[in-house]
N, C-alpha and C. Protein backbone atom coordinates (compact mmCIF):
# COMPACT_ATOMS: atom_id res chain seq x y z
N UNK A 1 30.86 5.60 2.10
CA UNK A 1 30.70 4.62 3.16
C UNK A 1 29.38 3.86 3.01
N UNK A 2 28.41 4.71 2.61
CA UNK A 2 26.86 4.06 2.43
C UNK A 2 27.33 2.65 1.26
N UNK A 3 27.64 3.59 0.39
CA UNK A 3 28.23 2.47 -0.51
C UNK A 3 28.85 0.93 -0.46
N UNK A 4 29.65 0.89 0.00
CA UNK A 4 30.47 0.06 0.50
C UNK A 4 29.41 -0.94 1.46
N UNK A 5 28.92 0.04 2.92
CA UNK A 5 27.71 -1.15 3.53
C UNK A 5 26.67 -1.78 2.74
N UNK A 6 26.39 -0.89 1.70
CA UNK A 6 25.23 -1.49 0.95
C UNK A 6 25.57 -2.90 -0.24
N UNK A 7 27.02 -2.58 -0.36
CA UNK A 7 27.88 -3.69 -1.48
C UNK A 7 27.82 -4.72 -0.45
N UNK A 8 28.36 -4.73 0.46
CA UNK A 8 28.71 -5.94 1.94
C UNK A 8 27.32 -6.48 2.28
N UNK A 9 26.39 -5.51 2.44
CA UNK A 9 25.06 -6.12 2.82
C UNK A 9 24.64 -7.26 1.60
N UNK A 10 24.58 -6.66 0.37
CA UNK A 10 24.39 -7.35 -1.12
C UNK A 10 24.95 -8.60 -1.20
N UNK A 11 26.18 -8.61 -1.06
CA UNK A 11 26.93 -9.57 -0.92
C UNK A 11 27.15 -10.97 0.11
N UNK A 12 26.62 -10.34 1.07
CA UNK A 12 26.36 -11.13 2.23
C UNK A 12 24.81 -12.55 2.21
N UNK A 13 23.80 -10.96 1.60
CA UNK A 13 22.43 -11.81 0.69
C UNK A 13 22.85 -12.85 -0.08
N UNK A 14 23.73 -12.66 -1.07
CA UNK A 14 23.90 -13.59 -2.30
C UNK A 14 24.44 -14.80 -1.72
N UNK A 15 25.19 -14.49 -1.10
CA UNK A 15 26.24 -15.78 -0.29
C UNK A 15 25.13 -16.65 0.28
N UNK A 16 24.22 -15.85 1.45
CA UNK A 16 23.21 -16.77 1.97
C UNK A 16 22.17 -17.15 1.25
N UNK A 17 21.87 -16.87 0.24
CA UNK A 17 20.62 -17.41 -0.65
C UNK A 17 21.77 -18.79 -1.57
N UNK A 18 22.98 -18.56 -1.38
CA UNK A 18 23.62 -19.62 -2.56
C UNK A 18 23.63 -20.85 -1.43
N UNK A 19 24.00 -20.51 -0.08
CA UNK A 19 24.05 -21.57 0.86
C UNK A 19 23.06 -22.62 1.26
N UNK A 20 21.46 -21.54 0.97
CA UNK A 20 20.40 -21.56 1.80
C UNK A 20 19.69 -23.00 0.63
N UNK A 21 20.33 -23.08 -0.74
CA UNK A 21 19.49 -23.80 -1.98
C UNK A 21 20.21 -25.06 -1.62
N UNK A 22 18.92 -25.99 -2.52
CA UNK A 22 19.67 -27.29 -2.23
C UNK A 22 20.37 -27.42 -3.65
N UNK A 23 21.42 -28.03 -3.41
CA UNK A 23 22.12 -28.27 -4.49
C UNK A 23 22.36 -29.58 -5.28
N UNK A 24 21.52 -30.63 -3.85
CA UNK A 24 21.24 -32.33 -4.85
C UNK A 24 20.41 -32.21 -6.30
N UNK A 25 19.24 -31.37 -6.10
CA UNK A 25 18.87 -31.17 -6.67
C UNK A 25 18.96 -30.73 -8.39
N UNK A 26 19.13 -31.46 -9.62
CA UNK A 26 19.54 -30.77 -10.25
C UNK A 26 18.46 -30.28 -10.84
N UNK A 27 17.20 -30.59 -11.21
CA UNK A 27 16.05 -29.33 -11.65
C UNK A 27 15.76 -28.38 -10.90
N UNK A 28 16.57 -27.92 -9.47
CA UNK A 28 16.20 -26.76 -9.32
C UNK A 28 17.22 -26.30 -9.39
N UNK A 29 16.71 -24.35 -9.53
CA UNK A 29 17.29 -23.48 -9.60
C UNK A 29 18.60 -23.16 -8.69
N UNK A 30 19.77 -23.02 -9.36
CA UNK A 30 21.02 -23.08 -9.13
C UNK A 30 21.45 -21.71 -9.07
N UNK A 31 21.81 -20.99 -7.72
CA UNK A 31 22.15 -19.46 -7.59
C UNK A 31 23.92 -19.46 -7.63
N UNK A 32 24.45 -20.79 -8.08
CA UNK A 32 25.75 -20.12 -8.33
C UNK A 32 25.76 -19.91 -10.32
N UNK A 33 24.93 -19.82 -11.01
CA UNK A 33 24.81 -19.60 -12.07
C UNK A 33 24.88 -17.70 -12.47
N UNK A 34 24.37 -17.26 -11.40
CA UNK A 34 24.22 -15.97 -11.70
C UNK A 34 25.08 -15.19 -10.55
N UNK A 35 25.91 -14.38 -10.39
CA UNK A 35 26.27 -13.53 -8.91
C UNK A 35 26.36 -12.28 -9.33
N UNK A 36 25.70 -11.47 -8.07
CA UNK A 36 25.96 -10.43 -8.48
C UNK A 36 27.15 -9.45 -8.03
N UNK A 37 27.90 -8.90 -8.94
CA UNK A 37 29.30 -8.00 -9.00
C UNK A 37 29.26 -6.96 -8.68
N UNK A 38 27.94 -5.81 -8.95
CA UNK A 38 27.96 -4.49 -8.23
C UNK A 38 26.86 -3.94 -8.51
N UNK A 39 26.63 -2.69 -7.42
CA UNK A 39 25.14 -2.04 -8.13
C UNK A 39 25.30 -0.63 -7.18
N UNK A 40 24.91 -0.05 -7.74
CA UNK A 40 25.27 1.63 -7.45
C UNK A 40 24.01 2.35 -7.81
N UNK A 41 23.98 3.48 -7.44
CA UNK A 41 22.97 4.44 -7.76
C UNK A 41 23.27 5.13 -8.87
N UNK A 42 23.66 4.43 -10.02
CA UNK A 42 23.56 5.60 -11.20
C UNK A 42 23.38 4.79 -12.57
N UNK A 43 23.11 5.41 -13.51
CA UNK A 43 22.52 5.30 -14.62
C UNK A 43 23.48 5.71 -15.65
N UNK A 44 22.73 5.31 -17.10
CA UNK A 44 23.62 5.69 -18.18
C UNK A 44 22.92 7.43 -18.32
N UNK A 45 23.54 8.15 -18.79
CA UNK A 45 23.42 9.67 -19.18
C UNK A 45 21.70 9.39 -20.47
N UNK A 46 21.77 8.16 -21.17
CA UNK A 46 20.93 8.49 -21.87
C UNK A 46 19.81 7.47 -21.39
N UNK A 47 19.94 7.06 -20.37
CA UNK A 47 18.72 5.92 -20.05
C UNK A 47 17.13 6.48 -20.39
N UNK A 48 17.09 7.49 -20.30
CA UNK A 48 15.70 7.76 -20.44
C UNK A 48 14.84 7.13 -21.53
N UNK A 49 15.40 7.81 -22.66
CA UNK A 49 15.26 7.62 -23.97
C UNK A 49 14.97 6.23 -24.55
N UNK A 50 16.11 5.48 -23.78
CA UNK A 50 16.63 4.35 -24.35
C UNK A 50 15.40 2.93 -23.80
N UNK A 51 15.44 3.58 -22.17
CA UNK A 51 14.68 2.32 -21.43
C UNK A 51 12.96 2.37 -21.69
N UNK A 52 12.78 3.72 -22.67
CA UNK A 52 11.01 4.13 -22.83
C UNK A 52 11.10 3.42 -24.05
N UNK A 53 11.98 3.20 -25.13
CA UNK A 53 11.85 2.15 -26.14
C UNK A 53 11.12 0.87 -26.10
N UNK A 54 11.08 0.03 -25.23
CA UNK A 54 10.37 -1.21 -24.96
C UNK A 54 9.65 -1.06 -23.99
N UNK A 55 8.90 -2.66 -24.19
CA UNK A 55 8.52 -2.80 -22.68
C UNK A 55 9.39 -4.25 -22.13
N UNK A 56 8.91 -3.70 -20.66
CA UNK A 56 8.50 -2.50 -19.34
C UNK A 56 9.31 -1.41 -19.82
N UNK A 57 8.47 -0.55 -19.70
CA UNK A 57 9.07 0.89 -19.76
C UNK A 57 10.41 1.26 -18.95
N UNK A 58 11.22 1.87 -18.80
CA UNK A 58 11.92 2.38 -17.57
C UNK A 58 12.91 1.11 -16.65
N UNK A 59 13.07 0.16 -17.77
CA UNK A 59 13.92 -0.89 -17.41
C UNK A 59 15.38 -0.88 -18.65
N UNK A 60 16.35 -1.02 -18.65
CA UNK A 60 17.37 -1.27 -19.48
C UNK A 60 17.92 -2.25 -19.24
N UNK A 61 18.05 -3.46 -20.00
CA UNK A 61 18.98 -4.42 -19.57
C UNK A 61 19.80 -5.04 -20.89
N UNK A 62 21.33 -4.97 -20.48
CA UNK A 62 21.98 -5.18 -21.71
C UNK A 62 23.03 -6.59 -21.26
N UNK A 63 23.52 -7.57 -22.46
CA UNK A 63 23.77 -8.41 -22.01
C UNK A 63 25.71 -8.43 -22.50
N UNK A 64 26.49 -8.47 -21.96
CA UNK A 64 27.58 -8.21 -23.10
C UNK A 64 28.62 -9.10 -22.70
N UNK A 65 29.43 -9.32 -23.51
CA UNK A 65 30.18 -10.92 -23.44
C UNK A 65 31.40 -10.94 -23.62
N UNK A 66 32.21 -9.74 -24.19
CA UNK A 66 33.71 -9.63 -24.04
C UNK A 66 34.38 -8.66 -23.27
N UNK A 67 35.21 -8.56 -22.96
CA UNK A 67 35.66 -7.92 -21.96
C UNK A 67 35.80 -6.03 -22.26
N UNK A 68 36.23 -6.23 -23.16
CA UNK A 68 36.09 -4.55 -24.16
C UNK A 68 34.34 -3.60 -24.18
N UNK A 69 33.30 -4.58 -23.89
CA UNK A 69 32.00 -4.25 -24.17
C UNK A 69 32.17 -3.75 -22.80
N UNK A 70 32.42 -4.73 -21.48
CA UNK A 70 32.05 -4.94 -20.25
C UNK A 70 32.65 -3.66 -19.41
N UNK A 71 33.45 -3.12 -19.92
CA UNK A 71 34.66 -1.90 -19.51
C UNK A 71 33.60 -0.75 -20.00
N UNK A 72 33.32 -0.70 -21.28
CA UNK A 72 32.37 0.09 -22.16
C UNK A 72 31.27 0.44 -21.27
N UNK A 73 30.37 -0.39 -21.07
CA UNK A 73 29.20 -0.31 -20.37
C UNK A 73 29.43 -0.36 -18.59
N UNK A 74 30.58 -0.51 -18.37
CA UNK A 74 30.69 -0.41 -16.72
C UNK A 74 30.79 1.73 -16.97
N UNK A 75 31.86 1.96 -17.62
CA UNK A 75 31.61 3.67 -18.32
C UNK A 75 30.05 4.25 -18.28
N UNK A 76 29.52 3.49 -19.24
CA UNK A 76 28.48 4.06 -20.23
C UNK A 76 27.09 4.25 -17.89
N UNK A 77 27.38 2.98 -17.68
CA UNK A 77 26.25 2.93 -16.47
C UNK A 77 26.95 3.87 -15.55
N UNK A 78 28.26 4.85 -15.62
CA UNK A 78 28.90 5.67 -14.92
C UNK A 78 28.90 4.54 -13.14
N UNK A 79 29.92 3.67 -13.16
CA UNK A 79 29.95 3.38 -12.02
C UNK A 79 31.27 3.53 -11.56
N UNK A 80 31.43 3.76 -10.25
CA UNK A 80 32.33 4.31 -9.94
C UNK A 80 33.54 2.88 -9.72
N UNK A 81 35.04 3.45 -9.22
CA UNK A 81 35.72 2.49 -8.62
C UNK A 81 36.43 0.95 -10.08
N UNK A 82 37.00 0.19 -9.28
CA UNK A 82 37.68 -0.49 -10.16
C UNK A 82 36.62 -1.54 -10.61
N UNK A 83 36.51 -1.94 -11.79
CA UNK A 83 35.60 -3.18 -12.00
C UNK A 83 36.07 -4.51 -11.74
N UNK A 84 35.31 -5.20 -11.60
CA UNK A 84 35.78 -6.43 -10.77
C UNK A 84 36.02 -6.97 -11.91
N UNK A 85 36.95 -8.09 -11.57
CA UNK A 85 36.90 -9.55 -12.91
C UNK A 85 36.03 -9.87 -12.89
N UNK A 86 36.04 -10.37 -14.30
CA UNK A 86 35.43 -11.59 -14.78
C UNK A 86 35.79 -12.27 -15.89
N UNK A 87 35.59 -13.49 -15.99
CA UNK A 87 36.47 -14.46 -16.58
C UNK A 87 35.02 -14.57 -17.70
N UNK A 88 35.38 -14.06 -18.82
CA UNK A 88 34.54 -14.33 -20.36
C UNK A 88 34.67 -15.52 -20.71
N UNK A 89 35.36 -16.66 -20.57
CA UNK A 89 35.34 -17.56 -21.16
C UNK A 89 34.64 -18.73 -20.28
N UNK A 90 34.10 -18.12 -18.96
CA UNK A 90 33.19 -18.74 -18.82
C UNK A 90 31.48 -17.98 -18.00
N UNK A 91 31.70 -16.80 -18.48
CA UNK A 91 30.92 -15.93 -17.73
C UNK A 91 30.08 -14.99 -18.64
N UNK A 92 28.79 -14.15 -18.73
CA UNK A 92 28.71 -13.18 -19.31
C UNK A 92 28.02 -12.21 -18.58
N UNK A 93 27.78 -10.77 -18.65
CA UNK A 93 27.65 -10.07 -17.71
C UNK A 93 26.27 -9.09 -18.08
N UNK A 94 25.35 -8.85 -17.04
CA UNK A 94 24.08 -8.44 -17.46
C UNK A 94 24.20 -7.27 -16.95
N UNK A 95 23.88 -5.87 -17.21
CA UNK A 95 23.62 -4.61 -16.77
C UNK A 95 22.33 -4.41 -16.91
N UNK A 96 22.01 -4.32 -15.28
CA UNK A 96 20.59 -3.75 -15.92
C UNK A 96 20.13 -2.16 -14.90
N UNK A 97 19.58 -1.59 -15.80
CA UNK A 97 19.14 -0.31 -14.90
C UNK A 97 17.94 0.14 -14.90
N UNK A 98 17.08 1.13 -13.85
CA UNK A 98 16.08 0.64 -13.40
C UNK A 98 16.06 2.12 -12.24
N UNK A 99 14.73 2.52 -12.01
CA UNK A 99 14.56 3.45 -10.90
C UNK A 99 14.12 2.81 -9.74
N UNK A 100 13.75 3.50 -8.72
CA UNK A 100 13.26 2.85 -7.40
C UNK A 100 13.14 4.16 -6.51
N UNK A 101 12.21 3.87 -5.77
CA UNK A 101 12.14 4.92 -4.77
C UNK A 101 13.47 5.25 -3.69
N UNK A 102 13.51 6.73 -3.34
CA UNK A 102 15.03 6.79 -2.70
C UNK A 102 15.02 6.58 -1.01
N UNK A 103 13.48 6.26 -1.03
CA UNK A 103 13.40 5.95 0.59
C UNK A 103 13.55 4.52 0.62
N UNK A 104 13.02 3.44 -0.34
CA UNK A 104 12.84 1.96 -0.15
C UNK A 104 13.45 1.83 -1.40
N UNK A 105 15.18 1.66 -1.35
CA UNK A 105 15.80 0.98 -2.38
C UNK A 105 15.38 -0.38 -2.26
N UNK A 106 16.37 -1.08 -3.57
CA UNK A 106 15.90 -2.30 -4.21
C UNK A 106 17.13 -2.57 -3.40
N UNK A 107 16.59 -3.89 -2.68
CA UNK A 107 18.11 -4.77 -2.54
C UNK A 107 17.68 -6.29 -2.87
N UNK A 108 18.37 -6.93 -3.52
CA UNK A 108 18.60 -8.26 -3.92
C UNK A 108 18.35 -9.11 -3.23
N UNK A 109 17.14 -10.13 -2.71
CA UNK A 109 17.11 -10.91 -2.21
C UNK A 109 17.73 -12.44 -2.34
N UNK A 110 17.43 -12.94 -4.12
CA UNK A 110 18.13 -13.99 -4.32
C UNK A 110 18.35 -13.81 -5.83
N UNK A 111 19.05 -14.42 -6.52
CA UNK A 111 19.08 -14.87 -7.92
C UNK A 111 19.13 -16.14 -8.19
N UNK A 112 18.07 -16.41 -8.79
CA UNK A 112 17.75 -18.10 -9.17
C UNK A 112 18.15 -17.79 -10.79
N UNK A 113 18.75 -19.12 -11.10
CA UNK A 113 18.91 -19.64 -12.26
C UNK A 113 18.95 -20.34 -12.79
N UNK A 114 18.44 -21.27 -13.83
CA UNK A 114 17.78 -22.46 -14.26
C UNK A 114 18.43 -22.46 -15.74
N UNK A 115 19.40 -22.85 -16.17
CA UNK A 115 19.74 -23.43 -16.91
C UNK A 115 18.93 -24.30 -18.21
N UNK A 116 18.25 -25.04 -17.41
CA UNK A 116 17.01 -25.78 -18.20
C UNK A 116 16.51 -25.44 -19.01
N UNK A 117 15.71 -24.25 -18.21
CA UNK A 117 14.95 -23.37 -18.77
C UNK A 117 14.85 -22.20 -19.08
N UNK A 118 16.22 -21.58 -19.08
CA UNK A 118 17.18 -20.74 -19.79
C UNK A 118 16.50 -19.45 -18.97
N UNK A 119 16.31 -19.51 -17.76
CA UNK A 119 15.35 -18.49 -16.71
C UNK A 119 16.15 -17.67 -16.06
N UNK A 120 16.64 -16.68 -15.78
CA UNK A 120 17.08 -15.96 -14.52
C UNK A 120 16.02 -15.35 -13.71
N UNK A 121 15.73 -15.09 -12.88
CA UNK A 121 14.46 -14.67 -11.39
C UNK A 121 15.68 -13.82 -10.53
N UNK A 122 15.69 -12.52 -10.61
CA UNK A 122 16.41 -11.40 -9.48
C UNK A 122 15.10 -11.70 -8.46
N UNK A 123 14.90 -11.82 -7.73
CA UNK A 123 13.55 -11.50 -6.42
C UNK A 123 14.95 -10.11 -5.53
N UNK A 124 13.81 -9.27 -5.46
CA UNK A 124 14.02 -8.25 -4.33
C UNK A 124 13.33 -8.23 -2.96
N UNK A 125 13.69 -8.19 -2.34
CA UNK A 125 13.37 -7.94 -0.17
C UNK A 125 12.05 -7.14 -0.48
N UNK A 126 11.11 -6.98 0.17
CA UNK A 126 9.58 -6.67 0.11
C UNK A 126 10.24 -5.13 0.31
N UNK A 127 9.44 -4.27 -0.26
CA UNK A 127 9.38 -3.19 0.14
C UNK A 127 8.30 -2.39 1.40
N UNK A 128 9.06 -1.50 1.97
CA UNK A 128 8.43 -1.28 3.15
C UNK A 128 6.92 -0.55 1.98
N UNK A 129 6.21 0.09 3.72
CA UNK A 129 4.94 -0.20 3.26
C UNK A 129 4.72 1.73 2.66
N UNK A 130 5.46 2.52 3.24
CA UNK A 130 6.12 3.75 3.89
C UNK A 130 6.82 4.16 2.35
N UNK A 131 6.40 4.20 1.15
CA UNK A 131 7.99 4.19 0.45
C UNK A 131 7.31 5.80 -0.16
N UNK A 132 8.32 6.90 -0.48
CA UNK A 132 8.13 8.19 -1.17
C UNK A 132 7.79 7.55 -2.38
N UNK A 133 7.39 8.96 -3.23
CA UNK A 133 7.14 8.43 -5.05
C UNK A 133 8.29 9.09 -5.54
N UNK A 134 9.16 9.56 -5.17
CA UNK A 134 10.47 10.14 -5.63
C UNK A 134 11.19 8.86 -6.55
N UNK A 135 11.96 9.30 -7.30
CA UNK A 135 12.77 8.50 -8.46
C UNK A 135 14.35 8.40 -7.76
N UNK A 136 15.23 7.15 -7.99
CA UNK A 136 16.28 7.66 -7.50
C UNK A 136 17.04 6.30 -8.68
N UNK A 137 17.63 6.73 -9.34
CA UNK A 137 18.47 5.62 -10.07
C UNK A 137 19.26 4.93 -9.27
N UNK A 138 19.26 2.99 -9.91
CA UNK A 138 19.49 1.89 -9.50
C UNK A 138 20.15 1.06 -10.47
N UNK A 139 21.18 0.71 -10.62
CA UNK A 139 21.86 -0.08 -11.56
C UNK A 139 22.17 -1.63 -11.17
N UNK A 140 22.16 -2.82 -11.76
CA UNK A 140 23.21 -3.63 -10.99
C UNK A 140 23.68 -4.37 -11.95
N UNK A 141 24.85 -5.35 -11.89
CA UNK A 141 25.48 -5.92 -12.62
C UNK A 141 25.80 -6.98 -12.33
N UNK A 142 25.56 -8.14 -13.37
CA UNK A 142 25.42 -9.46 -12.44
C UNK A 142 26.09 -10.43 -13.38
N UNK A 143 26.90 -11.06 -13.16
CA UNK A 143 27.70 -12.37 -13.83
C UNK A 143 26.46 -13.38 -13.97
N UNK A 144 27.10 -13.52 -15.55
CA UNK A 144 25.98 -15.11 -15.68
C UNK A 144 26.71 -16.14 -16.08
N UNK A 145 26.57 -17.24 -15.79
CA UNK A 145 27.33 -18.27 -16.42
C UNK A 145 26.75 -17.94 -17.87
N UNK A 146 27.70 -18.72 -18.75
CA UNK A 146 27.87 -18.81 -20.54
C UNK A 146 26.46 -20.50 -20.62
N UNK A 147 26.52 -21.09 -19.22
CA UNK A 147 25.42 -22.03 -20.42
C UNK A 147 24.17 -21.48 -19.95
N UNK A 148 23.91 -20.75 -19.47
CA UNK A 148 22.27 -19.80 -19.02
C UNK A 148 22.48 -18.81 -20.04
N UNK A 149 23.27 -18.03 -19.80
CA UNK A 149 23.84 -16.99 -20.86
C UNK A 149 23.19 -16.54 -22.18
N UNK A 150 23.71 -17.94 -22.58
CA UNK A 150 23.62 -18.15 -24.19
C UNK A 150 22.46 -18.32 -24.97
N UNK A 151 21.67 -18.73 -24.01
CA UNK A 151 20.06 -18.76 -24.27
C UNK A 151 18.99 -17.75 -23.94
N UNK A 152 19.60 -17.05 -22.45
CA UNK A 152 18.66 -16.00 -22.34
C UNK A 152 18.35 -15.02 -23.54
N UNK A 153 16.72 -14.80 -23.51
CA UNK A 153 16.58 -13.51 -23.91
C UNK A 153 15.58 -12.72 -23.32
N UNK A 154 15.45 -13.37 -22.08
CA UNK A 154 14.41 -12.01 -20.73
C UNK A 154 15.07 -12.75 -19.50
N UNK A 155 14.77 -12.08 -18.20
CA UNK A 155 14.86 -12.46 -16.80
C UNK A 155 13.20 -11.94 -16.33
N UNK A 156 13.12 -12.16 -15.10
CA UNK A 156 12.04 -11.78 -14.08
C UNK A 156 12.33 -11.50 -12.99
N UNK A 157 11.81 -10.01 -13.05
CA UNK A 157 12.01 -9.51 -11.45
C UNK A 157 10.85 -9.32 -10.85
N UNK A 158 11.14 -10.34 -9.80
CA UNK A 158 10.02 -10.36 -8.68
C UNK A 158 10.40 -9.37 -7.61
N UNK A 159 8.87 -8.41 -6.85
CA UNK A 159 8.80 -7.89 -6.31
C UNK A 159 8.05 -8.11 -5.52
N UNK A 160 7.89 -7.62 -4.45
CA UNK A 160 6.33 -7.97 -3.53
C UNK A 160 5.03 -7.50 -4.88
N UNK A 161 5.36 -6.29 -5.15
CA UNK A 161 3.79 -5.84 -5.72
C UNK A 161 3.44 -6.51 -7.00
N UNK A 162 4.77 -7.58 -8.19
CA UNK A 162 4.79 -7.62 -9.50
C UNK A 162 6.01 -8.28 -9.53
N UNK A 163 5.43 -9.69 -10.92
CA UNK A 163 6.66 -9.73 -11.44
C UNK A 163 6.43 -9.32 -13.07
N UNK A 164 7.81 -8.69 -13.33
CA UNK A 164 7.65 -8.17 -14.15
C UNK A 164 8.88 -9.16 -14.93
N UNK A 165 8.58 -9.45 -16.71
CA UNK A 165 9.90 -10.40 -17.83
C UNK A 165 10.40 -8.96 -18.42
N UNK A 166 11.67 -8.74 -18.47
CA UNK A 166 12.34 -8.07 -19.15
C UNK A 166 13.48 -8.43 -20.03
N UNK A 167 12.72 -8.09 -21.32
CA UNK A 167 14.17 -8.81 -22.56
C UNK A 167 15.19 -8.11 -22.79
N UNK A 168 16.28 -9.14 -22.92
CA UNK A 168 17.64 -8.72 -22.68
C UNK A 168 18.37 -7.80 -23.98
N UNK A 169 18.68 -7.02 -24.14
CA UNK A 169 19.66 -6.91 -25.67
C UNK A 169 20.98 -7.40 -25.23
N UNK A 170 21.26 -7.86 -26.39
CA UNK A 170 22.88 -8.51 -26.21
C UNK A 170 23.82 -6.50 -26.95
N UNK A 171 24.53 -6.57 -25.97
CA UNK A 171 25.16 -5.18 -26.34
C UNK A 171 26.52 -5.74 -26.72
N UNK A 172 27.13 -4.72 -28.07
CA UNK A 172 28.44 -5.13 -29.00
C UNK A 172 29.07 -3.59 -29.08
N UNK A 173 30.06 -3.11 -28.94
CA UNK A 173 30.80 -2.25 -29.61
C UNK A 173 31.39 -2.36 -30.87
N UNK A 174 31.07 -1.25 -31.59
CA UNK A 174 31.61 -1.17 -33.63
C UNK A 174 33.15 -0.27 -33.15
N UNK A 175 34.29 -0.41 -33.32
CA UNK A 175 35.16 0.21 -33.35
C UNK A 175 35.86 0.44 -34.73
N UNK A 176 35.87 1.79 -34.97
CA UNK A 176 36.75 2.31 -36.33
C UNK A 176 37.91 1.99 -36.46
N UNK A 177 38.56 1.59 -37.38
CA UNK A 177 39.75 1.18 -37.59
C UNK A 177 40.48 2.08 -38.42
């Protein structure tokens, strides 16, 4: 049930940050470029390992573009429930995972996206002031359009305390034949 309010709440954000932009505008940042599809409390089995490889430390973000990868890595981030569509031929899909405290989760304030300048910006809701140092895994998964897409190779997540650029890997499955 937490679940579910926390998807509706998410969802509700995205809608009003897509309403809230102007859209005459075409040098600014355009939030129907990016939406986000889901985000759960769990992680891949090997994130540890994987997200201490680069920097920022303790961030994973993978970028994947056919539908066979997107099934793969909805698995691999163990999320629960049916995966939503998405249409590859004009979409590509970002996983990214990430800890957060389990008293002051991360929730999504807006996603800006700039095309231009081949930018994605997640901004998250300030965190209270009150938060434990406890770890609690955070995943989310976010549709990108194919002409932002194709150029990214970092986003920026703004926080109240930091923004932090995190580069993307484009993720592929090798299947044996």
């Amino acid at each position: 049930m937490k679940r579910l309010t926390l998807f509706f709440i998410m969802s509700v954000i995205v809608v009003m940050a897509g309403c809230s932009s102007d859209k005459s505008n075409t040098a600014e940042p355009h939030s129907e470029l990016a939406q986000l599809v889901a985000s759960e409390k769990t992680l891949p089995s090997n994130f540890e390992s994987l997200s201490n490889r680069s920097e920022p430390k303790g961030i994973q973000a993978e970028l994947v573009k056919t539908q066979d990868v997107y099934e793969d890595s909805w698995k691999e981030f163990q999320l629960e429930g049916t995966i939503p569509e998405v249409d590859f031929n004009k979409n590509d899909v970002l996983f990214i995972g990430m800890m957060e405290s389990s008293s002051c989760p991360y929730i999504v304030d807006s996603l800006m996206a700039n095309a231009a300048e081949s930018q994605l910006t997640i901004t998250f809701e300030k965190l209270n002031d009150a938060c434990t140092a406890d770890l609690s895994p955070r995943n989310f998964v976010i549709a990108i359009d194919k002409k932002l897409s194709t150029e990214l190779t970092s986003f920026k997540i703004v926080t109240g305390q930091e923004d932090t650029e995190v580069p993307i890997l484009v993720k592929s499955v090798e299947y044996d034949d």
